[in-house]
N, C-alpha and C. Protein backbone atom coordinates (compact mmCIF):
# COMPACT_ATOMS: atom_id res chain seq x y z
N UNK A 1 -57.77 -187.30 162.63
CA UNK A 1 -56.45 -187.74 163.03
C UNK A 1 -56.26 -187.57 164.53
N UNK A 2 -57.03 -186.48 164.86
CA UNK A 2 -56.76 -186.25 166.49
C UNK A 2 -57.18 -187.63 167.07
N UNK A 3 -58.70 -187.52 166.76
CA UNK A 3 -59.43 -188.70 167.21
C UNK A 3 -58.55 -190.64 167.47
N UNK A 4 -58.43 -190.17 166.03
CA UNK A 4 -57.80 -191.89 165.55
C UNK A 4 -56.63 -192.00 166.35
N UNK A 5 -55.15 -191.27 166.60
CA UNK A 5 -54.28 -191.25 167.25
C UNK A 5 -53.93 -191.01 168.32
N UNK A 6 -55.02 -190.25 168.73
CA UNK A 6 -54.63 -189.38 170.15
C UNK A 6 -54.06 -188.36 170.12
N UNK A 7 -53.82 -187.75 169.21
CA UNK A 7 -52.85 -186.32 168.79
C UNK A 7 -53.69 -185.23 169.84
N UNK A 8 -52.46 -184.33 170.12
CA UNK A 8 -53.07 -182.85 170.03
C UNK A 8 -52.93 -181.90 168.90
N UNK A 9 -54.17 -181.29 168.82
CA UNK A 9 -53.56 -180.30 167.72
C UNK A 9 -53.42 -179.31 167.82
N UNK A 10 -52.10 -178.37 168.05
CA UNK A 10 -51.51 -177.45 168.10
C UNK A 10 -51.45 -176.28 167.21
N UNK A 11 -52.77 -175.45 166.79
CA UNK A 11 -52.52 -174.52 165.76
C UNK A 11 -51.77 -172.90 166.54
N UNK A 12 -50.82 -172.60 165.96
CA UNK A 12 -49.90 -171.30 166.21
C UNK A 12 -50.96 -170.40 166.29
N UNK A 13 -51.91 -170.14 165.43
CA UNK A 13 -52.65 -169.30 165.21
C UNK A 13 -53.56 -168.89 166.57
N UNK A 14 -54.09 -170.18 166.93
CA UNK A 14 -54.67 -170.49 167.93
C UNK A 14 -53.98 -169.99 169.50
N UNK A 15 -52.41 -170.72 169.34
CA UNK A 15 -52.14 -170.53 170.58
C UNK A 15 -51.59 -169.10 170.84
N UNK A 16 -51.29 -168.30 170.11
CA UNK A 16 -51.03 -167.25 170.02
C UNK A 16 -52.05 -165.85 170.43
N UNK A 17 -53.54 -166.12 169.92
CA UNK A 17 -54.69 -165.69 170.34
C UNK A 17 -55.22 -166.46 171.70
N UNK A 18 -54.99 -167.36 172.53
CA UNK A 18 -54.99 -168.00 173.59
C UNK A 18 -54.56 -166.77 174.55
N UNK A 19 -53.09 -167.54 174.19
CA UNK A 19 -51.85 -166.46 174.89
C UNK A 19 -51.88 -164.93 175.41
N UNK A 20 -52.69 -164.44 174.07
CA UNK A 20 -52.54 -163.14 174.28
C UNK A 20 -54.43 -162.68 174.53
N UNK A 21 -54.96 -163.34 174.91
CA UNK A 21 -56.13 -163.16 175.12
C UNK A 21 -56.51 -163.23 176.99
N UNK A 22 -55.23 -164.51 177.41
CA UNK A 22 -55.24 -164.64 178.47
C UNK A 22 -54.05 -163.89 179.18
N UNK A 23 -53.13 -163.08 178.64
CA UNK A 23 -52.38 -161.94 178.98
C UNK A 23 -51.34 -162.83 179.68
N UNK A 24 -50.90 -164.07 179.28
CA UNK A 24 -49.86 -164.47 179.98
C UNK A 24 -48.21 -164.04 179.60
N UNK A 25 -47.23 -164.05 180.20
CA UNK A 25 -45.81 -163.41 180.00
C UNK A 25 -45.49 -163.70 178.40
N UNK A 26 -45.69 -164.53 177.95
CA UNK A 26 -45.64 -164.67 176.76
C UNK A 26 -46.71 -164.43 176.00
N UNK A 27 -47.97 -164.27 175.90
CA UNK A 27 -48.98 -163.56 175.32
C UNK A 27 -48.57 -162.17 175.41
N UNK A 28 -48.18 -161.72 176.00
CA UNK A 28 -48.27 -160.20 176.43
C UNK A 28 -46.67 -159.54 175.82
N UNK A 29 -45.94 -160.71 175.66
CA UNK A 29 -44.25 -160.19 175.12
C UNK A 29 -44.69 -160.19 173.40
N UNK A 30 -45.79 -161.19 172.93
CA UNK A 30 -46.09 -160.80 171.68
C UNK A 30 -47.32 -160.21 171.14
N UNK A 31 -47.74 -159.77 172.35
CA UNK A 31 -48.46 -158.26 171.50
C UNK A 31 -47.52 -156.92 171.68
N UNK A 32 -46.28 -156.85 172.32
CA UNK A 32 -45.55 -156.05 172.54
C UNK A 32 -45.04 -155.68 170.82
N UNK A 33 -44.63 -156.52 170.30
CA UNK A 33 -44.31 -157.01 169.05
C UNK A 33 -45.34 -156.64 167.86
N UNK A 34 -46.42 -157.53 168.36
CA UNK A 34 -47.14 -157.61 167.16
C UNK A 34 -47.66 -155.62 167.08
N UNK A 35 -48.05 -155.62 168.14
CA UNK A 35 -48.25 -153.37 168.45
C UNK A 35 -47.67 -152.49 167.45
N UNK A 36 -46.02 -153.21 167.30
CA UNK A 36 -45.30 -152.37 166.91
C UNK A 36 -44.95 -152.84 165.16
N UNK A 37 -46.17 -153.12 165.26
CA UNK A 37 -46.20 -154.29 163.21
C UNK A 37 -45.30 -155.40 163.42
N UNK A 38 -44.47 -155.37 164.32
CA UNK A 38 -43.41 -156.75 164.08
C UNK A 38 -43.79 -157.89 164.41
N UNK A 39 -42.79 -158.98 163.82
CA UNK A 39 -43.40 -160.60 163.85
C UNK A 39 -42.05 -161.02 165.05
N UNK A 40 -43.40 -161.77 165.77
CA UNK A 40 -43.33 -162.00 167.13
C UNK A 40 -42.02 -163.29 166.58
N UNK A 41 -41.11 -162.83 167.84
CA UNK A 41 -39.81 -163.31 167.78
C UNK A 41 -40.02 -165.29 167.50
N UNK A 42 -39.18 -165.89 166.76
CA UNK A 42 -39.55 -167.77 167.39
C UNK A 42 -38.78 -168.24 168.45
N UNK A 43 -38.22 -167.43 169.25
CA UNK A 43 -38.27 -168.14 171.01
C UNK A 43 -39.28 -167.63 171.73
N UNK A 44 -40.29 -166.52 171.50
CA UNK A 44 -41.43 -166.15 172.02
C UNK A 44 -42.23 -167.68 171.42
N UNK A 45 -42.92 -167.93 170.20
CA UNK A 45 -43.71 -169.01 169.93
C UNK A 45 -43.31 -170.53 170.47
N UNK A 46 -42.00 -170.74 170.42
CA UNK A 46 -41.19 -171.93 170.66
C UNK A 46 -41.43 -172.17 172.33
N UNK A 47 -41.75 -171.02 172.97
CA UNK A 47 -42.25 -171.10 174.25
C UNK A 47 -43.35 -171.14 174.56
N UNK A 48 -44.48 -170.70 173.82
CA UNK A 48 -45.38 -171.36 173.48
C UNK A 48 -45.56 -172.39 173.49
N UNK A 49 -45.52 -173.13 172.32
CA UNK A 49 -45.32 -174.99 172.12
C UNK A 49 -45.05 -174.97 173.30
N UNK A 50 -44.20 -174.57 173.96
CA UNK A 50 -43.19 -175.86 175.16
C UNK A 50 -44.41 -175.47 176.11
N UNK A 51 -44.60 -174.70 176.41
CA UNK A 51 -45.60 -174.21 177.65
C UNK A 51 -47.04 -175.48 177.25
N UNK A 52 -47.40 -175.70 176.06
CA UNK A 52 -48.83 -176.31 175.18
C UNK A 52 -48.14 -178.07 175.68
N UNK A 53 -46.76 -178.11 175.14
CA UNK A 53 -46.54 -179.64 175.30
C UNK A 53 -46.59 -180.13 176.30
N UNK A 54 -45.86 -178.88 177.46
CA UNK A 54 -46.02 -179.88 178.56
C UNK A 54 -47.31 -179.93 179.35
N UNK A 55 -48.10 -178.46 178.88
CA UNK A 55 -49.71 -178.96 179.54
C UNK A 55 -50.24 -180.27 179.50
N UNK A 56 -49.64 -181.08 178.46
CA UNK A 56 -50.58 -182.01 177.79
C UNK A 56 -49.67 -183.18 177.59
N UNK A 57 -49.36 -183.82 179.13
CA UNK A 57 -48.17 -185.28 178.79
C UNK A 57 -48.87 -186.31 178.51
N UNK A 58 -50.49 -186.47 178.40
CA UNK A 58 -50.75 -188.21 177.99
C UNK A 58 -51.25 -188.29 176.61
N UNK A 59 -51.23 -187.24 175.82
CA UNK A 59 -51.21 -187.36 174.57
C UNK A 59 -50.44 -188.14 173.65
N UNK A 60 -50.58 -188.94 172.72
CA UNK A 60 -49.42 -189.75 171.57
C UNK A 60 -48.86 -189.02 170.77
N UNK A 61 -48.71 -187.69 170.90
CA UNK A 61 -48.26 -187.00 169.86
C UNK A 61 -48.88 -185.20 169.31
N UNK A 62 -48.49 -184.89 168.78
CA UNK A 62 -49.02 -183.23 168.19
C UNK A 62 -49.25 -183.27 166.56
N UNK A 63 -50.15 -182.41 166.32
CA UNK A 63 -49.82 -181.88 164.68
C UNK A 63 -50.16 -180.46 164.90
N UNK A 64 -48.37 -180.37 164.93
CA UNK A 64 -48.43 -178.86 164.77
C UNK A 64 -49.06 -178.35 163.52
N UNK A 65 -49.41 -177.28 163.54
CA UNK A 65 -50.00 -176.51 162.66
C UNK A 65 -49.99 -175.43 162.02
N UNK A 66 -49.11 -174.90 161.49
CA UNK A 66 -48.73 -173.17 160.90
C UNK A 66 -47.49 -173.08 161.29
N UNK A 67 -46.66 -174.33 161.68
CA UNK A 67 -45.25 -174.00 162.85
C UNK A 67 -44.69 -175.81 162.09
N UNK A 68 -43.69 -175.59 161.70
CA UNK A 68 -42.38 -174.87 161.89
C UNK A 68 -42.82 -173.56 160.24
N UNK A 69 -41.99 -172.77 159.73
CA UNK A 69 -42.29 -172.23 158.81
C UNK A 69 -41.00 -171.81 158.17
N UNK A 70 -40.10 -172.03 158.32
CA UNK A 70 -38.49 -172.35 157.91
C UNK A 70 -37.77 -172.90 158.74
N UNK A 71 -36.56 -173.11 158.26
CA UNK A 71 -35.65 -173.79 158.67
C UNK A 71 -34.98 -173.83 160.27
N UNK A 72 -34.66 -172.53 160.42
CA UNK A 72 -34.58 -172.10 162.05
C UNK A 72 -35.65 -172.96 162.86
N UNK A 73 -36.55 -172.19 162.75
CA UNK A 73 -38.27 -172.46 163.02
C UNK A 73 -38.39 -174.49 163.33
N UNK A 74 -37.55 -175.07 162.40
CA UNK A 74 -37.91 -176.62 162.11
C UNK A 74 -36.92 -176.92 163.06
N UNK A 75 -35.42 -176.35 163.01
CA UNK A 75 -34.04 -176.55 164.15
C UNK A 75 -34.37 -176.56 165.79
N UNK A 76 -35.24 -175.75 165.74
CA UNK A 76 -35.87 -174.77 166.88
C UNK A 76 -37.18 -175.92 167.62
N UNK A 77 -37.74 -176.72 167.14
CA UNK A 77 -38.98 -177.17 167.20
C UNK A 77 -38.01 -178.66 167.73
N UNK A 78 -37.15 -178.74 166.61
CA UNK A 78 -36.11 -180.15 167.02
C UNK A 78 -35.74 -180.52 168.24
N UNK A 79 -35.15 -178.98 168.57
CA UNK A 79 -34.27 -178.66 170.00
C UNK A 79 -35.05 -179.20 171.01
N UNK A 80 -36.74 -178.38 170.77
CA UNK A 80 -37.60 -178.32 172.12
C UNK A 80 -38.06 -179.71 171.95
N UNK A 81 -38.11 -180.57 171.26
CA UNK A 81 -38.96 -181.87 171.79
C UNK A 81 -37.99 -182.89 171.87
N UNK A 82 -36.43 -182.87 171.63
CA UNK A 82 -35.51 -183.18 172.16
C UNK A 82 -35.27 -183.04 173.32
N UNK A 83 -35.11 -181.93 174.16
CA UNK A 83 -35.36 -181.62 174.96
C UNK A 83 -36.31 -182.57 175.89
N UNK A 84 -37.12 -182.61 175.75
CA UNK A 84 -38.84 -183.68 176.19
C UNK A 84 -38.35 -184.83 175.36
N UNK A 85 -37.35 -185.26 175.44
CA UNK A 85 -37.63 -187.09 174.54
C UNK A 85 -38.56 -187.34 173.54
N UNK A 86 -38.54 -186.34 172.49
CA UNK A 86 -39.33 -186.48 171.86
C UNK A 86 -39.09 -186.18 170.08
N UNK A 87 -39.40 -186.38 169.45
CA UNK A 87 -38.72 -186.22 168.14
C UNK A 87 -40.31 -185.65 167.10
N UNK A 88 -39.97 -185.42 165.65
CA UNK A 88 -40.88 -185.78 164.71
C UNK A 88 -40.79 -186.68 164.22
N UNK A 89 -41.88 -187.00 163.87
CA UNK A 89 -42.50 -188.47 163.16
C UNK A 89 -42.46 -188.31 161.41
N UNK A 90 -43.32 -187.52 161.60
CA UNK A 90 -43.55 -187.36 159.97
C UNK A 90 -44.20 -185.65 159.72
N UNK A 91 -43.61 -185.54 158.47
CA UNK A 91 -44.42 -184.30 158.04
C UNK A 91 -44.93 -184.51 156.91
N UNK A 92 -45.92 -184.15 156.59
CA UNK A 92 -47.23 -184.68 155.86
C UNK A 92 -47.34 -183.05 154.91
N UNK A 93 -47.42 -183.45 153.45
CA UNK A 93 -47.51 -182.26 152.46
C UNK A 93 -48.51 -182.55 151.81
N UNK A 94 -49.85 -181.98 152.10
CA UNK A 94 -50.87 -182.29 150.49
C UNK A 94 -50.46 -181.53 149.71
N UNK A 95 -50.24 -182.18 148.17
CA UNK A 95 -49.76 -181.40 146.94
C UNK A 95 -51.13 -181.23 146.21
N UNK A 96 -51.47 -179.56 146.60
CA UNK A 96 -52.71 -179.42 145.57
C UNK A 96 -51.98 -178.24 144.38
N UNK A 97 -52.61 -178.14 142.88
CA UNK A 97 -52.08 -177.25 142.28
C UNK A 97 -52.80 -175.98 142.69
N UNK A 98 -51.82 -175.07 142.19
CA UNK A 98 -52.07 -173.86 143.06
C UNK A 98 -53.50 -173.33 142.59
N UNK A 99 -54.27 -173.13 141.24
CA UNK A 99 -55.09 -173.08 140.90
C UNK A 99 -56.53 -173.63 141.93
N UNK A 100 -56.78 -175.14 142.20
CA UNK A 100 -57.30 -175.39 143.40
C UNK A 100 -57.31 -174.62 144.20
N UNK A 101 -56.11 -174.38 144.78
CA UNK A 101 -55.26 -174.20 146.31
C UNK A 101 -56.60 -172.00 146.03
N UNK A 102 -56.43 -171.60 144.89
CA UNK A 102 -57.19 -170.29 144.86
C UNK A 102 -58.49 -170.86 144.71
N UNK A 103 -58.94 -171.72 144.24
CA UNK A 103 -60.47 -171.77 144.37
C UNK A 103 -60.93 -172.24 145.39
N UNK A 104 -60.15 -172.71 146.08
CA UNK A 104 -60.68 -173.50 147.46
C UNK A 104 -60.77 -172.07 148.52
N UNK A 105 -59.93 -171.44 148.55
CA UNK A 105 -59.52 -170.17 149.56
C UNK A 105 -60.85 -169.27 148.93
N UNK A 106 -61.29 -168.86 147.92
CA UNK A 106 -61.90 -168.10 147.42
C UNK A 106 -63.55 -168.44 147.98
N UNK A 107 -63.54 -170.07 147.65
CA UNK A 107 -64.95 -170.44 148.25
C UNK A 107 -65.02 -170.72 149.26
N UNK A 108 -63.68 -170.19 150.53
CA UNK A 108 -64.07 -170.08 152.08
C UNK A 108 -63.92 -168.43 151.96
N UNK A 109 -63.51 -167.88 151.97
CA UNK A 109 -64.08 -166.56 151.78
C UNK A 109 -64.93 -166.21 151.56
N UNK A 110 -66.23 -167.30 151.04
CA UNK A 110 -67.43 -167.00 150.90
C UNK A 110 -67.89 -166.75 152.61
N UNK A 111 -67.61 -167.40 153.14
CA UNK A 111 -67.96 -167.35 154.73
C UNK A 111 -67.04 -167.12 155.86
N UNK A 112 -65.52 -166.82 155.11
CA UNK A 112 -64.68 -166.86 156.62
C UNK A 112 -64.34 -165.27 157.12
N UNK A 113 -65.02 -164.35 156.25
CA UNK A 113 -65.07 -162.86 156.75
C UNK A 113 -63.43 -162.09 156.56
N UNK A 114 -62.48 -163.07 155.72
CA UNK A 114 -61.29 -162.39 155.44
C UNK A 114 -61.51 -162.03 154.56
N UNK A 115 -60.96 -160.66 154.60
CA UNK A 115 -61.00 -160.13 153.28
C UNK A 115 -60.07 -160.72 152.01
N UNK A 116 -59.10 -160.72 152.46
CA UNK A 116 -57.45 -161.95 151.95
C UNK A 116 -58.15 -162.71 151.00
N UNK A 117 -59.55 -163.47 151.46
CA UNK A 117 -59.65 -164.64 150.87
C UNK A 117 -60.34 -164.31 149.78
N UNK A 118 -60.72 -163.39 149.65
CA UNK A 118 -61.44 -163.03 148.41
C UNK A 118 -60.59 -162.43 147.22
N UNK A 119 -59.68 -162.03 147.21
CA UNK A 119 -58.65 -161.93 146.52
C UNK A 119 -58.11 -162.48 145.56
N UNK A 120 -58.23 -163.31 144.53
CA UNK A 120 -56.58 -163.79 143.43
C UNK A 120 -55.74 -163.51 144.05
N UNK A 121 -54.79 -162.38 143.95
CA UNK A 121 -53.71 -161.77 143.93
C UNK A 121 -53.03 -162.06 145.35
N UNK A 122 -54.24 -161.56 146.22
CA UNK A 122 -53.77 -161.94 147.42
C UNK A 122 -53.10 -163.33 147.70
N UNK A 123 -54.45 -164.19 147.70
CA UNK A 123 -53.84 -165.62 147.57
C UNK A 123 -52.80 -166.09 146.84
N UNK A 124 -52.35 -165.65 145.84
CA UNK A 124 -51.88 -166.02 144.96
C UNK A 124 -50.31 -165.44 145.61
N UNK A 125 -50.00 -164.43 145.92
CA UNK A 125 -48.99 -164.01 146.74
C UNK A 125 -48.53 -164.94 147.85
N UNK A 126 -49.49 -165.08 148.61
CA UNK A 126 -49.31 -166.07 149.73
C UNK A 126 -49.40 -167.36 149.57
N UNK A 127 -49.19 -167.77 148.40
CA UNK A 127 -48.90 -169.22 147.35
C UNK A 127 -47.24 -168.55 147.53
N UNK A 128 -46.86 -167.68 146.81
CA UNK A 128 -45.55 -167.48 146.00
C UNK A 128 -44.85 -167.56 147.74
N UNK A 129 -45.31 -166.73 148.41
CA UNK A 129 -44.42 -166.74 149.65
C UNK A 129 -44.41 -168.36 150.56
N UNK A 130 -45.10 -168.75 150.35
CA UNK A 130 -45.11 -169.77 150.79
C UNK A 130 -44.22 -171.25 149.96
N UNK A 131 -44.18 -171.34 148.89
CA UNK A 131 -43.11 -171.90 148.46
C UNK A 131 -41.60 -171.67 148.58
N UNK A 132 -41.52 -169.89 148.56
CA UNK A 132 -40.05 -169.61 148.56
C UNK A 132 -39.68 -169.60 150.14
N UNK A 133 -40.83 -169.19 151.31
CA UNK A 133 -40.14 -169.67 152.76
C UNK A 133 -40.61 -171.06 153.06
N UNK A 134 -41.79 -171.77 152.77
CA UNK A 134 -42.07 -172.72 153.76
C UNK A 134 -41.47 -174.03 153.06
N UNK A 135 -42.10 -174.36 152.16
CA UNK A 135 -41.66 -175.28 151.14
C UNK A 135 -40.09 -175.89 151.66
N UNK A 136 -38.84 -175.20 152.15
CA UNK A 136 -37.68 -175.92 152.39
C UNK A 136 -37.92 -176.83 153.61
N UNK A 137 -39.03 -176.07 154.07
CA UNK A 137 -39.44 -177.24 155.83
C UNK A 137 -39.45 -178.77 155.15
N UNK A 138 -39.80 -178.40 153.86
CA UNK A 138 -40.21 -180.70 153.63
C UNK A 138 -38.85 -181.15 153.35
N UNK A 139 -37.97 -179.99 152.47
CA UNK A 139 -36.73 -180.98 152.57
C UNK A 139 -36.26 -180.81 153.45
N UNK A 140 -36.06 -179.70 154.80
CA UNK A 140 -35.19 -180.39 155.39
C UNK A 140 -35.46 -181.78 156.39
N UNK A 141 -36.82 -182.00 156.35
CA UNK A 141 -37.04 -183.12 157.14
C UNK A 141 -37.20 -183.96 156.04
N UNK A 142 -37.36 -184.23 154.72
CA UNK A 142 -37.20 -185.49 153.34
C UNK A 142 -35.82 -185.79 153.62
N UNK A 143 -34.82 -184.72 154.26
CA UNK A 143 -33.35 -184.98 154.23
C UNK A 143 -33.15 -186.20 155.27
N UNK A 144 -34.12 -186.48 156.25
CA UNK A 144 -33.79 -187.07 157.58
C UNK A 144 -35.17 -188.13 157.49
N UNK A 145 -35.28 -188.24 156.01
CA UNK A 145 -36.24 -189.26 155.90
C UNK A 145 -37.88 -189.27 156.54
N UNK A 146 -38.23 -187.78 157.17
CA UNK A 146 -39.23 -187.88 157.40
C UNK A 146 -40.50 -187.20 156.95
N UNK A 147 -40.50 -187.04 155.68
CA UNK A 147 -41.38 -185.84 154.94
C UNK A 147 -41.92 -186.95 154.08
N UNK A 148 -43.53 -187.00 153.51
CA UNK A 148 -43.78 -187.51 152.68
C UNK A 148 -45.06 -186.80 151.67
N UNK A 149 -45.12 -186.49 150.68
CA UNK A 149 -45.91 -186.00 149.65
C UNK A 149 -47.27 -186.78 149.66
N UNK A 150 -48.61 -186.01 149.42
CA UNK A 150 -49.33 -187.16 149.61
C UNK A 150 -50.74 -185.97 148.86
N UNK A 151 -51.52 -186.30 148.03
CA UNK A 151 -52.47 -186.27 146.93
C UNK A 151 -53.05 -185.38 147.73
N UNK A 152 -53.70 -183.99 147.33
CA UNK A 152 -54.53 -183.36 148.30
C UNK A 152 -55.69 -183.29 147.29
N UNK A 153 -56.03 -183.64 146.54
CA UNK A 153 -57.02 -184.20 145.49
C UNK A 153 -57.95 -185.08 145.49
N UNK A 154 -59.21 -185.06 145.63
CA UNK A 154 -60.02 -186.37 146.18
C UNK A 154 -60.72 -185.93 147.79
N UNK A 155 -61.88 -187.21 147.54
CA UNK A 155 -62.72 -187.08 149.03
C UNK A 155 -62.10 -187.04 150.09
N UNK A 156 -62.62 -186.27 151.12
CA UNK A 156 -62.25 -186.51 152.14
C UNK A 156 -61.36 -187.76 152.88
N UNK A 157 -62.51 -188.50 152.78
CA UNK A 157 -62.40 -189.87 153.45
C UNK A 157 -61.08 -190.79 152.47
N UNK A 158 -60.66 -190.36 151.20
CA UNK A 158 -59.91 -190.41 150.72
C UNK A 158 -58.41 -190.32 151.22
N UNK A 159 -58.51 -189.11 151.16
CA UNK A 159 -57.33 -187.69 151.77
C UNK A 159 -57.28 -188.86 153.19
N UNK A 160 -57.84 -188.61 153.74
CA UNK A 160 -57.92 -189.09 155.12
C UNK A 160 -57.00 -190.32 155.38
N UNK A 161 -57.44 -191.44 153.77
CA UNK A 161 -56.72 -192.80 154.26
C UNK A 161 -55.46 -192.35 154.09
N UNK A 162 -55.11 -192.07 153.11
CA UNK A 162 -53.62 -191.85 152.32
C UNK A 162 -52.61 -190.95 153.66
N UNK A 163 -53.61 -190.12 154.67
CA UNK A 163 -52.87 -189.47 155.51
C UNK A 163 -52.22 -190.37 156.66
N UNK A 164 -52.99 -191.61 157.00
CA UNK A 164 -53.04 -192.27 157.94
C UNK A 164 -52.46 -193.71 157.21
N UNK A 165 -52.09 -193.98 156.23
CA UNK A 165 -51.22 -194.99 155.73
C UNK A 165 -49.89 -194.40 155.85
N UNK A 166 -49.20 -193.01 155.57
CA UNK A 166 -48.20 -192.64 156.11
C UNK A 166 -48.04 -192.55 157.30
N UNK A 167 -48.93 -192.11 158.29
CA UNK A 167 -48.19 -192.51 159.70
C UNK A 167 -48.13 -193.65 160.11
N UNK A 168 -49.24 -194.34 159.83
CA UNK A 168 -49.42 -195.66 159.95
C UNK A 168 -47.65 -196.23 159.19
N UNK A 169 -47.24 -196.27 158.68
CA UNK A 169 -46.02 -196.99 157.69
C UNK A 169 -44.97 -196.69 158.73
N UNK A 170 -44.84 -195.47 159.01
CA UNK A 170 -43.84 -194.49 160.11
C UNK A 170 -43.70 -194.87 161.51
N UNK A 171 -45.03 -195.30 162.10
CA UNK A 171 -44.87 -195.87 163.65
C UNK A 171 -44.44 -196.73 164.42
């Protein structure tokens, strides 16, 4: 999708270990945070993004990644690319059943060195939390017409079209 569109892709995860790897004012305000067990504030991350978007003005677009993660979080993301003339397009949900969703995590844990992933329980927790916080992110953007459900079941190259017939429909 990067490729085909021109996107950047923006993983939180990523820019966050960036950030705080390269000790910048905001890398360094959330290891202040993270030190003290706490979760790094979302105008610390939201400054992030903004700092990532505007590195990068000839891009067609972002797929954020691990971000927005509730509702604030989605308000918050609105603000900043409003801000920049800029809006969301679409948010894209593969619906796998959760069963999958543990065997798939289980057989990257064969190689991704988390311990998490080796788990049931674990995963299976971070299924439950993830429906009861993230899950409202699709309606509140299904509310504004821009969320669409889409098969996470099937080949790649599959997955792939069905991802790119929704933006494709959207642009």
């Amino acid at each position: 999708m990067v490729d085909k569109y021109g996107l950047l892709h923006i993983s939180t995860g990523d820019l966050f270990r960036n950030e705080m790897g390269q000790n910048t004012p905001l890398g360094l305000e959330a290891k202040s945070y993270i030190a003290k067990g706490q979760l790094v504030p979302d105008e610390v991350t939201i400054g992030m993004l903004r700092n990532r978007v505007i590195a990068n003005p000839d891009v067609h677009g972002y797929i954020f990644d691990g971000f927005p993660r509730n509702i604030a979080q989605c308000e918050a993301l609105d603000e900043l690319l409003s801000s920049l003339n800029q809006d969301i397009h679409r948010l894209l949900l593969l619906e796998v059943e959760d069963l999958e969703i543990i065997t798939r995590i289980l057989s990257r844990g064969q190689s991704s060195g988390r311990t998490d992933d080796n788990d049931p329980a674990i995963i299976q927790h971070r299924i439950d939390v993830y429906k009861s916080e993230t899950m409202p992110v699709f309606g509140y953007y299904a509310e504004k017409g821009k969320a669409v459900k889409i098969d996470g079941i099937g080949t790649i190259e599959h997955i792939f079209e069905a991802l790119c017939r929704s933006i494709d429909d959207k642009a």
